[in-house]
PDB file of N, CA and C in Angstrom:
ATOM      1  N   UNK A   1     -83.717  48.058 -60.470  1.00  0.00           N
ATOM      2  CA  UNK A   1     -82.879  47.585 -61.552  1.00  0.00           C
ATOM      3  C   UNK A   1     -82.872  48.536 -62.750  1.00  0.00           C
ATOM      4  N   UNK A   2     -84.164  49.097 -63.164  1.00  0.00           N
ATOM      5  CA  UNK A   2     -83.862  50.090 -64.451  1.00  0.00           C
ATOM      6  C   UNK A   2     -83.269  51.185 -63.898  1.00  0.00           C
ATOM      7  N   UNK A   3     -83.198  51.943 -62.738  1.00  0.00           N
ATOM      8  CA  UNK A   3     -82.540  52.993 -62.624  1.00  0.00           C
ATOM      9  C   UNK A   3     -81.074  52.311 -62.683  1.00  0.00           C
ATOM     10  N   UNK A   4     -80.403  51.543 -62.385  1.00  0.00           N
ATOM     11  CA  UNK A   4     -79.080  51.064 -62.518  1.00  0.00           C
ATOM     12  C   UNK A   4     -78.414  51.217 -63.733  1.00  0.00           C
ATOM     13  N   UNK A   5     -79.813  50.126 -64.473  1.00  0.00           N
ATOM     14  CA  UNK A   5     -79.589  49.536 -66.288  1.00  0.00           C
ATOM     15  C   UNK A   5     -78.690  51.517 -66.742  1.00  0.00           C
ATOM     16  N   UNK A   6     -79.532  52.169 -66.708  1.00  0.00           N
ATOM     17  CA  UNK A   6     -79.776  53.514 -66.599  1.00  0.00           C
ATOM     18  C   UNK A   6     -77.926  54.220 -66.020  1.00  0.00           C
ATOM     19  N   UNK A   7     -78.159  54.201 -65.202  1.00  0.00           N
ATOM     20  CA  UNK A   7     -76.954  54.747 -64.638  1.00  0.00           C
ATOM     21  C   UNK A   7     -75.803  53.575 -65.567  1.00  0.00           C
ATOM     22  N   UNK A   8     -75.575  52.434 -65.431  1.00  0.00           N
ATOM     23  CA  UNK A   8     -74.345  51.765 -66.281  1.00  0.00           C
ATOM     24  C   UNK A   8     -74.330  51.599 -67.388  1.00  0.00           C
ATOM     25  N   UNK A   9     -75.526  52.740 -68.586  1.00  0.00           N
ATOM     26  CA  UNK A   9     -75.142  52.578 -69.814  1.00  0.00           C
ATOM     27  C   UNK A   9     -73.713  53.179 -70.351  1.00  0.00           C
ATOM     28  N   UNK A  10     -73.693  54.253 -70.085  1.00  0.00           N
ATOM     29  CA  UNK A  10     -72.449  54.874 -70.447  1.00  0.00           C
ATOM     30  C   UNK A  10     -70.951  53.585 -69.594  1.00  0.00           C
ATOM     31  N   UNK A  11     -71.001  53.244 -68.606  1.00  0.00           N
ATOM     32  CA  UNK A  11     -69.963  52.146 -68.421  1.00  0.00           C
ATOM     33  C   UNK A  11     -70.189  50.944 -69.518  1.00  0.00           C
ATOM     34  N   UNK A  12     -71.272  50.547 -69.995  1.00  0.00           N
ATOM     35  CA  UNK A  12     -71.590  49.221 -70.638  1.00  0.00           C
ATOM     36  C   UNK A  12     -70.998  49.320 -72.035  1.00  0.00           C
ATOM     37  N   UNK A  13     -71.427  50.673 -72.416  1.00  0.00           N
ATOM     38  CA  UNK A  13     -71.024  51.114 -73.674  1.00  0.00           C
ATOM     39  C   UNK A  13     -69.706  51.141 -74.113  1.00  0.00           C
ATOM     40  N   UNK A  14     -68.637  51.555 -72.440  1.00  0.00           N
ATOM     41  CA  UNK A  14     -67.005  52.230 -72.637  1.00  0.00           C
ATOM     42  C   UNK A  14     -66.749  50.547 -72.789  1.00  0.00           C
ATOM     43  N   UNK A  15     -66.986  49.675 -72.123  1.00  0.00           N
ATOM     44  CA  UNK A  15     -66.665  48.322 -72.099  1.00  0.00           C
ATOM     45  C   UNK A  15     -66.528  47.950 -73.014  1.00  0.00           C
ATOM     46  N   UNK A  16     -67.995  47.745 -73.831  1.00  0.00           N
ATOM     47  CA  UNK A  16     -68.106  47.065 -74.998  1.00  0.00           C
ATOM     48  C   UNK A  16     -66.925  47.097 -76.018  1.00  0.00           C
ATOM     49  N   UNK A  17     -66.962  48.961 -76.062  1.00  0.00           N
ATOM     50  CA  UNK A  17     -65.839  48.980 -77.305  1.00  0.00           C
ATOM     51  C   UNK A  17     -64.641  48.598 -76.932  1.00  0.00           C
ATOM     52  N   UNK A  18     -64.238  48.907 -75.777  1.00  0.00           N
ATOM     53  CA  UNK A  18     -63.326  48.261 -75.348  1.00  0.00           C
ATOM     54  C   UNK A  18     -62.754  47.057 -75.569  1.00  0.00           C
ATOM     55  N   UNK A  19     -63.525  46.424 -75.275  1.00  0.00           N
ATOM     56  CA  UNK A  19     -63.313  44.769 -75.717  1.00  0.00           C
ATOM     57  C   UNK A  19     -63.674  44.529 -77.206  1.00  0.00           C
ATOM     58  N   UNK A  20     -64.480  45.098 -78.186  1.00  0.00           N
ATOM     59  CA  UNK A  20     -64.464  45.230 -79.060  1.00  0.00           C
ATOM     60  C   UNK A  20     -62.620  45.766 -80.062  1.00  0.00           C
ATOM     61  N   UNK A  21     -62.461  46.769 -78.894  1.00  0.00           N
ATOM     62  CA  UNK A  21     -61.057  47.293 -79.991  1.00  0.00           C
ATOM     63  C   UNK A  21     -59.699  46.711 -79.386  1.00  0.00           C
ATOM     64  N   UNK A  22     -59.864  45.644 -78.713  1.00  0.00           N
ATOM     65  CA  UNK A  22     -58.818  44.092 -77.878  1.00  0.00           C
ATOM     66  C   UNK A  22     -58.429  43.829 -79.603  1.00  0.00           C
ATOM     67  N   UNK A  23     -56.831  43.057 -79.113  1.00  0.00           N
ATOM     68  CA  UNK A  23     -56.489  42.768 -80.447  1.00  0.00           C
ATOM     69  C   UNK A  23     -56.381  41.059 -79.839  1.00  0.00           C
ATOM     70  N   UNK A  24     -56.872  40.182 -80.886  1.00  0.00           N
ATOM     71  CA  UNK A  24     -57.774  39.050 -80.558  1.00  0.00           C
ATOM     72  C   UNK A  24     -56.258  38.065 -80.299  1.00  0.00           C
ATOM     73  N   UNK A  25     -55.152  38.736 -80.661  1.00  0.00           N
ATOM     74  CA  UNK A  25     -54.210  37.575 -80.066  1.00  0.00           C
ATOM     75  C   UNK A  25     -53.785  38.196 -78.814  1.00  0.00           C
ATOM     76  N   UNK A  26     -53.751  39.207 -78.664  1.00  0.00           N
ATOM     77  CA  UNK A  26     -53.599  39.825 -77.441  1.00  0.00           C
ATOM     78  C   UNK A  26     -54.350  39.313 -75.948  1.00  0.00           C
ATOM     79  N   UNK A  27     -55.444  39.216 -76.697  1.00  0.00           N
ATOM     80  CA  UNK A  27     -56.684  38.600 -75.806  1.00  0.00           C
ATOM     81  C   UNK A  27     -56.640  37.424 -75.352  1.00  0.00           C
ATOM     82  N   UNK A  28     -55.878  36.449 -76.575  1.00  0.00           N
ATOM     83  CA  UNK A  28     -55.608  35.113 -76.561  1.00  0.00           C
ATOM     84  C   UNK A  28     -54.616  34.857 -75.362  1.00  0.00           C
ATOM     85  N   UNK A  29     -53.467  35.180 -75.763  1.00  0.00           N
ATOM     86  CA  UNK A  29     -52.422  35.516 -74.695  1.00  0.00           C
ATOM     87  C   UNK A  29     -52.774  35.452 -73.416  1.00  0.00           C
ATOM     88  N   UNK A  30     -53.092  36.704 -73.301  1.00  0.00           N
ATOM     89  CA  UNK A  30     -53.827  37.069 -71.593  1.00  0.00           C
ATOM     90  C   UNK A  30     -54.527  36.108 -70.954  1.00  0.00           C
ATOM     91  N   UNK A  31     -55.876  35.736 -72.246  1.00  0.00           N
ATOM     92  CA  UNK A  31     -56.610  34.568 -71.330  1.00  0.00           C
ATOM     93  C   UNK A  31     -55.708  33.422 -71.077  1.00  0.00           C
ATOM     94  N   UNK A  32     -54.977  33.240 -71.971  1.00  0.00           N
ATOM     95  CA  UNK A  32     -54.133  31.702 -71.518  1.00  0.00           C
ATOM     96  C   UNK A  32     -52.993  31.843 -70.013  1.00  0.00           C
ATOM     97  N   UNK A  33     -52.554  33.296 -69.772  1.00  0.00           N
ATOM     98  CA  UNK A  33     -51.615  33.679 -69.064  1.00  0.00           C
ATOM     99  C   UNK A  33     -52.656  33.720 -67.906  1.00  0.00           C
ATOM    100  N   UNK A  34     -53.927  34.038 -67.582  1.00  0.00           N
ATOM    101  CA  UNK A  34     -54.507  34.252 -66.294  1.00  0.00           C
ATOM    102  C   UNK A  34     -54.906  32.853 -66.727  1.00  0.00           C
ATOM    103  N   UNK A  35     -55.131  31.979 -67.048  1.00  0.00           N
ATOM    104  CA  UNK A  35     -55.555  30.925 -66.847  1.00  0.00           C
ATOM    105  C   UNK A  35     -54.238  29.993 -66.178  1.00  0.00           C
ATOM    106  N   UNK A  36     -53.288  29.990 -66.383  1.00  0.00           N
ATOM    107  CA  UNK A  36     -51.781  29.177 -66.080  1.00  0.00           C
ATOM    108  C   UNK A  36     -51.426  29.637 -64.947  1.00  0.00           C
ATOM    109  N   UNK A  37     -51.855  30.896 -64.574  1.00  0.00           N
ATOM    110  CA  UNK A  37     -51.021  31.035 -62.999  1.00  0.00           C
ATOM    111  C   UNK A  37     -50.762  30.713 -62.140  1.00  0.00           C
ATOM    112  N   UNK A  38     -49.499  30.757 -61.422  1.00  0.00           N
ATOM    113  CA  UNK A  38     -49.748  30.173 -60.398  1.00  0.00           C
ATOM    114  C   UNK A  38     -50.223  30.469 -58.821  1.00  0.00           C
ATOM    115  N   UNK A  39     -51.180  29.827 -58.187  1.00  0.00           N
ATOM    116  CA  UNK A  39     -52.227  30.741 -56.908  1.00  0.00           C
ATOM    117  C   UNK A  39     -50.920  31.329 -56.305  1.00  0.00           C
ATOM    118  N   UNK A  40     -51.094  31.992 -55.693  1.00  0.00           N
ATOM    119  CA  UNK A  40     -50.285  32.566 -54.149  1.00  0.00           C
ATOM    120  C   UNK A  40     -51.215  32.602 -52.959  1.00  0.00           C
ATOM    121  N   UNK A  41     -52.455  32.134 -53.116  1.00  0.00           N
ATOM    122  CA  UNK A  41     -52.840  32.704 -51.896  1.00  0.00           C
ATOM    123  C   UNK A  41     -52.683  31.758 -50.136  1.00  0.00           C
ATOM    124  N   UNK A  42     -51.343  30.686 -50.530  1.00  0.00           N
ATOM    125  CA  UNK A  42     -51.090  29.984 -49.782  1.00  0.00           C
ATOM    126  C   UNK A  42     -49.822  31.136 -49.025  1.00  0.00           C
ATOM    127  N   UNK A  43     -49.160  32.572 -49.872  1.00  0.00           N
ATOM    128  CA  UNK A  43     -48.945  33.547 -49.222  1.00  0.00           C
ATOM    129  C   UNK A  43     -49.433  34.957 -48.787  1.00  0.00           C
ATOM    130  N   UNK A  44     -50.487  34.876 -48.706  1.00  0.00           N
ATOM    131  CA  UNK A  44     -51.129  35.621 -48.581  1.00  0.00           C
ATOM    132  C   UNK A  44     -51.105  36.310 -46.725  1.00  0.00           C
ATOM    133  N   UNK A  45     -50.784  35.226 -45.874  1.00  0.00           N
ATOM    134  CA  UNK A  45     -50.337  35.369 -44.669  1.00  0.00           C
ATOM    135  C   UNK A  45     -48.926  36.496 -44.213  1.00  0.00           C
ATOM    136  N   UNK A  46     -48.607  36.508 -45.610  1.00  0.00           N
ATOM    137  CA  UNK A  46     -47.256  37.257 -45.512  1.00  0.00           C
ATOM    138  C   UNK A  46     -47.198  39.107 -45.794  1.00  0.00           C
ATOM    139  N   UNK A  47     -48.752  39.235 -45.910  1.00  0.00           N
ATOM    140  CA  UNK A  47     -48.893  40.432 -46.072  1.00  0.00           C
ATOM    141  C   UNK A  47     -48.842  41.608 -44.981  1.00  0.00           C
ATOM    142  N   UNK A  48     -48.387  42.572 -44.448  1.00  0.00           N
ATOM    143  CA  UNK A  48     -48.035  42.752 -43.673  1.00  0.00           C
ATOM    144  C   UNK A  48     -48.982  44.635 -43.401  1.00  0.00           C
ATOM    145  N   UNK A  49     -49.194  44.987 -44.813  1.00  0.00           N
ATOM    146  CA  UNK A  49     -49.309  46.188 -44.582  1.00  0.00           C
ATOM    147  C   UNK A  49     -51.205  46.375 -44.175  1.00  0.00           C
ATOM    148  N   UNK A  50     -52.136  47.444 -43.878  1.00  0.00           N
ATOM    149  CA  UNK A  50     -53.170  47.639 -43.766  1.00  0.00           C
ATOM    150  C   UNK A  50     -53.473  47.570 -45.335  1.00  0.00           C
ATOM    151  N   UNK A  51     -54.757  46.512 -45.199  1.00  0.00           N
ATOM    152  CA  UNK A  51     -55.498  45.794 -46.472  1.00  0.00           C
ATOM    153  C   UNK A  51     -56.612  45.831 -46.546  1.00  0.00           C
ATOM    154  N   UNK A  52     -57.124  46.259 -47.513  1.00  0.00           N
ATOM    155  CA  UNK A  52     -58.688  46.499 -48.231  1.00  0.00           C
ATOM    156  C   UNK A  52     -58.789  45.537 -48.819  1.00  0.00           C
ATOM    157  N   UNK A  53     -59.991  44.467 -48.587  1.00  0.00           N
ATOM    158  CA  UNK A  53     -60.577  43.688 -50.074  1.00  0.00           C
ATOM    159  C   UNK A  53     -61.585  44.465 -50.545  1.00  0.00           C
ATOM    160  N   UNK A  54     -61.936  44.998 -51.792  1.00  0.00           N
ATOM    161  CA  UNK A  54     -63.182  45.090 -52.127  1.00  0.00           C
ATOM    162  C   UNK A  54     -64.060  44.519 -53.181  1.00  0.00           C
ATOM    163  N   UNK A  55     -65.182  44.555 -53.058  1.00  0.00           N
ATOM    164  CA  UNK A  55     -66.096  43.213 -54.135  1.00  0.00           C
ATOM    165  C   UNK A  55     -66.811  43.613 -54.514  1.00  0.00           C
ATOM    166  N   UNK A  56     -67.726  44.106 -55.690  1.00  0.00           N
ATOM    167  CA  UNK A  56     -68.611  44.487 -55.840  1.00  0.00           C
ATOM    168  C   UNK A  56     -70.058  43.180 -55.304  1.00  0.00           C
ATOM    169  N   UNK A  57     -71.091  43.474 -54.814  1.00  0.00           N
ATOM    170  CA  UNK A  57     -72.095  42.919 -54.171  1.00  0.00           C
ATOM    171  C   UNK A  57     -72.701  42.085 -55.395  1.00  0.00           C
ATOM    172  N   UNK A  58     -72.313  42.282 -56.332  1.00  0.00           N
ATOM    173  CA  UNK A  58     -72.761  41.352 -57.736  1.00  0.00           C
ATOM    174  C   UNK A  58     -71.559  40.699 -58.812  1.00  0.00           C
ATOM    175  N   UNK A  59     -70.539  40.529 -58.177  1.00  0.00           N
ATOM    176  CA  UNK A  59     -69.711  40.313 -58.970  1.00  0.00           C
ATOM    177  C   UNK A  59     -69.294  39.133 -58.333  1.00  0.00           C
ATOM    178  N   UNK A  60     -70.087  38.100 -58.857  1.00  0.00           N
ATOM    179  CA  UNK A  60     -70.318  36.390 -57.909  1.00  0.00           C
ATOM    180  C   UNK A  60     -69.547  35.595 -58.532  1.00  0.00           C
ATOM    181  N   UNK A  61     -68.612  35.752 -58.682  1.00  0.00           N
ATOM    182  CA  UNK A  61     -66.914  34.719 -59.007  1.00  0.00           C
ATOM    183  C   UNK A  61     -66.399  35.484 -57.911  1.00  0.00           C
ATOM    184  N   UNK A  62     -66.568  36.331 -57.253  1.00  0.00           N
ATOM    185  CA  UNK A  62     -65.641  36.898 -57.016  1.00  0.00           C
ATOM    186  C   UNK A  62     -65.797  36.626 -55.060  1.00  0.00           C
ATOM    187  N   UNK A  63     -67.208  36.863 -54.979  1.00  0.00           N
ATOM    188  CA  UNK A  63     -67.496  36.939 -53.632  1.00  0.00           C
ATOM    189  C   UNK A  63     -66.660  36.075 -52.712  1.00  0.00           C
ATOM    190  N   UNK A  64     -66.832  34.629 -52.676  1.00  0.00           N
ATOM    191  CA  UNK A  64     -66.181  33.519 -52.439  1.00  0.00           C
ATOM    192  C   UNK A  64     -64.687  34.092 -51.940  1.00  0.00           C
ATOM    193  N   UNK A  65     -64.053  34.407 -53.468  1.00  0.00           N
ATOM    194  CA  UNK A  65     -62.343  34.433 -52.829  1.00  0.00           C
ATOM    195  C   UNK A  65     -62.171  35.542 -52.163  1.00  0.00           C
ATOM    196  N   UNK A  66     -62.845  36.595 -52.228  1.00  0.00           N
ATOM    197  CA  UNK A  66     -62.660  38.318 -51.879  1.00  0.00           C
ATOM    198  C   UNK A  66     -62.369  37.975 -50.221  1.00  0.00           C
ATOM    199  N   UNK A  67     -63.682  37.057 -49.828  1.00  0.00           N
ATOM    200  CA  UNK A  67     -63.879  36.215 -48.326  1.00  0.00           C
ATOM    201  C   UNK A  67     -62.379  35.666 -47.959  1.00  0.00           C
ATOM    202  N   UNK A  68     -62.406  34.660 -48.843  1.00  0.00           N
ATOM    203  CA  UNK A  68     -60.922  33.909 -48.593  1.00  0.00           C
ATOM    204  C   UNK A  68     -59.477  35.195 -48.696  1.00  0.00           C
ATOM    205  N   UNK A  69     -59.951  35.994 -49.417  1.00  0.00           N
ATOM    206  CA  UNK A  69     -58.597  36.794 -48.822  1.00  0.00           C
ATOM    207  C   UNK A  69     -58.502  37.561 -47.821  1.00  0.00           C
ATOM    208  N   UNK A  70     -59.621  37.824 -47.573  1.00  0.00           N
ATOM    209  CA  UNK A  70     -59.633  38.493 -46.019  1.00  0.00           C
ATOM    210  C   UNK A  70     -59.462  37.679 -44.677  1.00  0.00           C
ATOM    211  N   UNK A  71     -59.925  36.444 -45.135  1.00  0.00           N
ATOM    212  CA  UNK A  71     -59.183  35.989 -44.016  1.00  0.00           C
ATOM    213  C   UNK A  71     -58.109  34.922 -43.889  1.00  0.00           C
ATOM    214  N   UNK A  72     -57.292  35.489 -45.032  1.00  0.00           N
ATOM    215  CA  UNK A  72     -56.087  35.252 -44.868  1.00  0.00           C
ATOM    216  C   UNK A  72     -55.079  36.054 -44.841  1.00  0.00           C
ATOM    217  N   UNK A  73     -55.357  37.077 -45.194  1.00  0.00           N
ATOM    218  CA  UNK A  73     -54.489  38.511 -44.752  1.00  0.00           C
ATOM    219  C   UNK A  73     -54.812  39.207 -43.393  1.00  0.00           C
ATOM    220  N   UNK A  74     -53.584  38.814 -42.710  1.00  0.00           N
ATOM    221  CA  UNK A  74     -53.814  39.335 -41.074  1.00  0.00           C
ATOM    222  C   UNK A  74     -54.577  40.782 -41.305  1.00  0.00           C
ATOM    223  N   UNK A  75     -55.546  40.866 -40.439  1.00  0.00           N
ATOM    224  CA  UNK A  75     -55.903  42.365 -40.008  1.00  0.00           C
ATOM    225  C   UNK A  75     -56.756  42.873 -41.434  1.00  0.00           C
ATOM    226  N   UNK A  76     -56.926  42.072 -42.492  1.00  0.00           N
ATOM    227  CA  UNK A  76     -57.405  42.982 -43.439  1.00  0.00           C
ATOM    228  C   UNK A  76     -59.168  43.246 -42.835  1.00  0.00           C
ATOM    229  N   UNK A  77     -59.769  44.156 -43.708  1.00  0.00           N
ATOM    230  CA  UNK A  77     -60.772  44.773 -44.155  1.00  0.00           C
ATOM    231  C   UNK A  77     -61.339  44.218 -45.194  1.00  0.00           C
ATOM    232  N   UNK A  78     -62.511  43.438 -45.455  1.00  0.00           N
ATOM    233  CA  UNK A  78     -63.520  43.040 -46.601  1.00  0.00           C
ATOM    234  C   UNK A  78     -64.515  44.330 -46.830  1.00  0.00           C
ATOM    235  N   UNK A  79     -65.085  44.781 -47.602  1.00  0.00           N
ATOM    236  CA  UNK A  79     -65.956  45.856 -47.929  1.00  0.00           C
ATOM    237  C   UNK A  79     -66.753  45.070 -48.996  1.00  0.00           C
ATOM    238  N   UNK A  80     -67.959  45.273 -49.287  1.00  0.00           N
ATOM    239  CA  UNK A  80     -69.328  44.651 -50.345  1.00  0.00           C
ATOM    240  C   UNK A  80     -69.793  46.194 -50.693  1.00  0.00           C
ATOM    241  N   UNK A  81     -69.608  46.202 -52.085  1.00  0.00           N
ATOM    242  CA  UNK A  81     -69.825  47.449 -52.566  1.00  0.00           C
ATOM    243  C   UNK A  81     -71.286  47.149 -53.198  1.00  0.00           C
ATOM    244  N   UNK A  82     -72.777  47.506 -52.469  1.00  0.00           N
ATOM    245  CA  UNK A  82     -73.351  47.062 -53.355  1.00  0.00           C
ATOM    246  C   UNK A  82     -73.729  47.979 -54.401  1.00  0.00           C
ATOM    247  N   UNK A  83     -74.858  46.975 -55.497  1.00  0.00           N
ATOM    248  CA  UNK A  83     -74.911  47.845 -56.350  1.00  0.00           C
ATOM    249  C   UNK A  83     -73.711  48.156 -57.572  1.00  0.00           C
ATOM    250  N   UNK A  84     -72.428  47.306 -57.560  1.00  0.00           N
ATOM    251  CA  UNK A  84     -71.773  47.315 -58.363  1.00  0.00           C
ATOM    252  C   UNK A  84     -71.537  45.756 -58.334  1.00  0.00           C
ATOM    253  N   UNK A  85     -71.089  45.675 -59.782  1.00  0.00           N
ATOM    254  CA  UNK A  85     -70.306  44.177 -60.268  1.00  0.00           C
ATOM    255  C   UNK A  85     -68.243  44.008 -60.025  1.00  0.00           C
ATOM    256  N   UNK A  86     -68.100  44.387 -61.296  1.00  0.00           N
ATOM    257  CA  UNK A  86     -66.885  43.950 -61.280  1.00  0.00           C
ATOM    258  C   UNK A  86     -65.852  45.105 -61.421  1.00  0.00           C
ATOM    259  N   UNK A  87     -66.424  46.194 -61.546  1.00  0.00           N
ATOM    260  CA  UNK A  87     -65.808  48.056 -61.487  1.00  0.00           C
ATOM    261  C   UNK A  87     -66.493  48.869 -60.191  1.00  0.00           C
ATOM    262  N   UNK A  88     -66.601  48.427 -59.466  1.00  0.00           N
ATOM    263  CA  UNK A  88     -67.784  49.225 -58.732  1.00  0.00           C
ATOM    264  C   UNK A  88     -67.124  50.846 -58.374  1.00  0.00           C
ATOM    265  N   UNK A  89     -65.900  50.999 -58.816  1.00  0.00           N
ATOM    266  CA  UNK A  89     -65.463  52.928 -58.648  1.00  0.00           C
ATOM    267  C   UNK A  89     -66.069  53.077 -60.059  1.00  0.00           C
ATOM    268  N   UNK A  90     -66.530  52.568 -61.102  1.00  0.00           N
ATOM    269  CA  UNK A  90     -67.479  53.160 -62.086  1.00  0.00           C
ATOM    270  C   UNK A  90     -69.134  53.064 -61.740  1.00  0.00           C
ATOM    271  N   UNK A  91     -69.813  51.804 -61.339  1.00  0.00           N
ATOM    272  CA  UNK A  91     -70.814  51.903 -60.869  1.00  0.00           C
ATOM    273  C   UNK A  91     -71.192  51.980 -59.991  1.00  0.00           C
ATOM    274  N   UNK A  92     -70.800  51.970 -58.807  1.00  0.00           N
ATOM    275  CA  UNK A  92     -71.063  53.046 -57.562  1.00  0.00           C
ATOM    276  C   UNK A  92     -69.816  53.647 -56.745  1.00  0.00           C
ATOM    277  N   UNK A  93     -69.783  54.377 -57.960  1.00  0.00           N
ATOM    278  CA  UNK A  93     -68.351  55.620 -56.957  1.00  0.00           C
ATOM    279  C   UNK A  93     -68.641  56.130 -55.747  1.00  0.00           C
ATOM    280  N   UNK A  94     -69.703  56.193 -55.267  1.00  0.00           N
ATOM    281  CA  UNK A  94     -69.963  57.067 -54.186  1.00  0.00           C
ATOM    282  C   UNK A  94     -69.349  55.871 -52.678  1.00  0.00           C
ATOM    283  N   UNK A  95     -70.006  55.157 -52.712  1.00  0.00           N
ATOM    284  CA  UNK A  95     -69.568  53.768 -51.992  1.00  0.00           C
ATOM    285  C   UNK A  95     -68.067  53.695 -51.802  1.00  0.00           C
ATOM    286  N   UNK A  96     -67.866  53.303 -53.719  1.00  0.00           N
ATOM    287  CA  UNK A  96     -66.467  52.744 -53.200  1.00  0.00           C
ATOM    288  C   UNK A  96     -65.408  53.979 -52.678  1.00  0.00           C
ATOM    289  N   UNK A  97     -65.257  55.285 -53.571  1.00  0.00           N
ATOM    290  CA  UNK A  97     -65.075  56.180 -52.511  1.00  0.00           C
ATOM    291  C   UNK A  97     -64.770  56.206 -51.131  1.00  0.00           C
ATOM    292  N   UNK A  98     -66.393  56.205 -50.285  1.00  0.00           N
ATOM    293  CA  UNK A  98     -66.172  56.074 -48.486  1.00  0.00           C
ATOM    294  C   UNK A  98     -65.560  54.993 -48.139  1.00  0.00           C
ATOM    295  N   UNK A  99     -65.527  53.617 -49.392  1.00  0.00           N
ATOM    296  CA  UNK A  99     -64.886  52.603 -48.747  1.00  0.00           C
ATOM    297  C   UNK A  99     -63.246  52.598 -48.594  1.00  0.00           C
ATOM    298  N   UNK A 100     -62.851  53.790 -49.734  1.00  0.00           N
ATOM    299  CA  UNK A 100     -61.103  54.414 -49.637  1.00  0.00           C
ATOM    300  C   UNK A 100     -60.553  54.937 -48.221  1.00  0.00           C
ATOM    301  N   UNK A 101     -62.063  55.972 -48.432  1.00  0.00           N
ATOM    302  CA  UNK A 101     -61.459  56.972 -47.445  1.00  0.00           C
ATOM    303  C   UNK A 101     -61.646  55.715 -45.971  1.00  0.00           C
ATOM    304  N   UNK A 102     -62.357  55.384 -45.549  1.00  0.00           N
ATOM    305  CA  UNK A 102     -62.642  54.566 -44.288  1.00  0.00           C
ATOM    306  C   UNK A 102     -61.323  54.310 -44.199  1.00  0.00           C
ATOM    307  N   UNK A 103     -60.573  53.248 -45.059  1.00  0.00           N
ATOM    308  CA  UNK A 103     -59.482  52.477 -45.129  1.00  0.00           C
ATOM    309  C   UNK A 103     -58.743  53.393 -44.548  1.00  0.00           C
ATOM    310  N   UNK A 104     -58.483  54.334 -45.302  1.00  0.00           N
ATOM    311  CA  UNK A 104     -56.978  55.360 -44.945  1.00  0.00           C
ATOM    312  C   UNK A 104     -56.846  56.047 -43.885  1.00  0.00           C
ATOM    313  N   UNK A 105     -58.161  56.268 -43.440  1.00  0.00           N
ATOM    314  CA  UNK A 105     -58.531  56.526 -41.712  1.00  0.00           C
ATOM    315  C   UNK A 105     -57.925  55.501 -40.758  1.00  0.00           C
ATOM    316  N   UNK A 106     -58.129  54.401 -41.259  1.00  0.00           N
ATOM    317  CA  UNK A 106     -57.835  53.242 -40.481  1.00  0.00           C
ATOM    318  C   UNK A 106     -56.755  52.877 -40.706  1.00  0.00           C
ATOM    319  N   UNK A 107     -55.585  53.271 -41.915  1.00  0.00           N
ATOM    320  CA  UNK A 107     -54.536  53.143 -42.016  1.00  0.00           C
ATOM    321  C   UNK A 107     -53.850  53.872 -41.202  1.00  0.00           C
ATOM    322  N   UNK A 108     -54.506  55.447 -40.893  1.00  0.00           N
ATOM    323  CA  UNK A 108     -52.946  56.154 -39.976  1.00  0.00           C
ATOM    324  C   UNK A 108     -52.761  55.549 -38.944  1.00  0.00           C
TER     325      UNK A 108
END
């Protein structure tokens, strides 16, 4: 865990300000707009092309549906990036990377 803490300061840091320099109605907005949506994943069957889910191995809201979309998209691919949360091409690029290239192998 401290070599991680370690490796995702510089991501923790870009975040922070990040969300720090959000303009707070902007923010407002958004959260109310991802909160109102409406699901699709009752079409999700309709996807047709070669599909990647990927999840970071710690990003536990997420695990659950990442599952549910893979198997509801014919033929897709689930990948568990561990070692990352909710960016894992910032905290483990190396992973999510091979998990691109795999895909596109498997796409031709």
């Amino acid at each position: 865990r401290s070599t991680r803490r370690r490796t995702l300061f510089p991501y923790t840091t870009l975040f922070r300000s990040k969300l720090e320099a959000m303009d707070p109605v902007a923010w407002d907005a958004l959260s109310r707009e991802l909160g109102e949506h409406r699901s699709v994943a009752d079409r999700l069957g309709e996807i047709t092309c070669p599909t990647l889910v990927m999840v970071g191995a710690e990003d536990l809201p997420f695990l659950a549906p990442s599952e549910e979309m893979a198997r509801r998209i014919p033929g897709a691919t689930r990948v568990t990036i561990p070692d990352a949360a909710h960016s894992p091409q910032l905290e483990n690029p190396a992973a999510w990377s091979a998990s691109i290239r795999a895909h596109l192998e498997r796409s031709r």
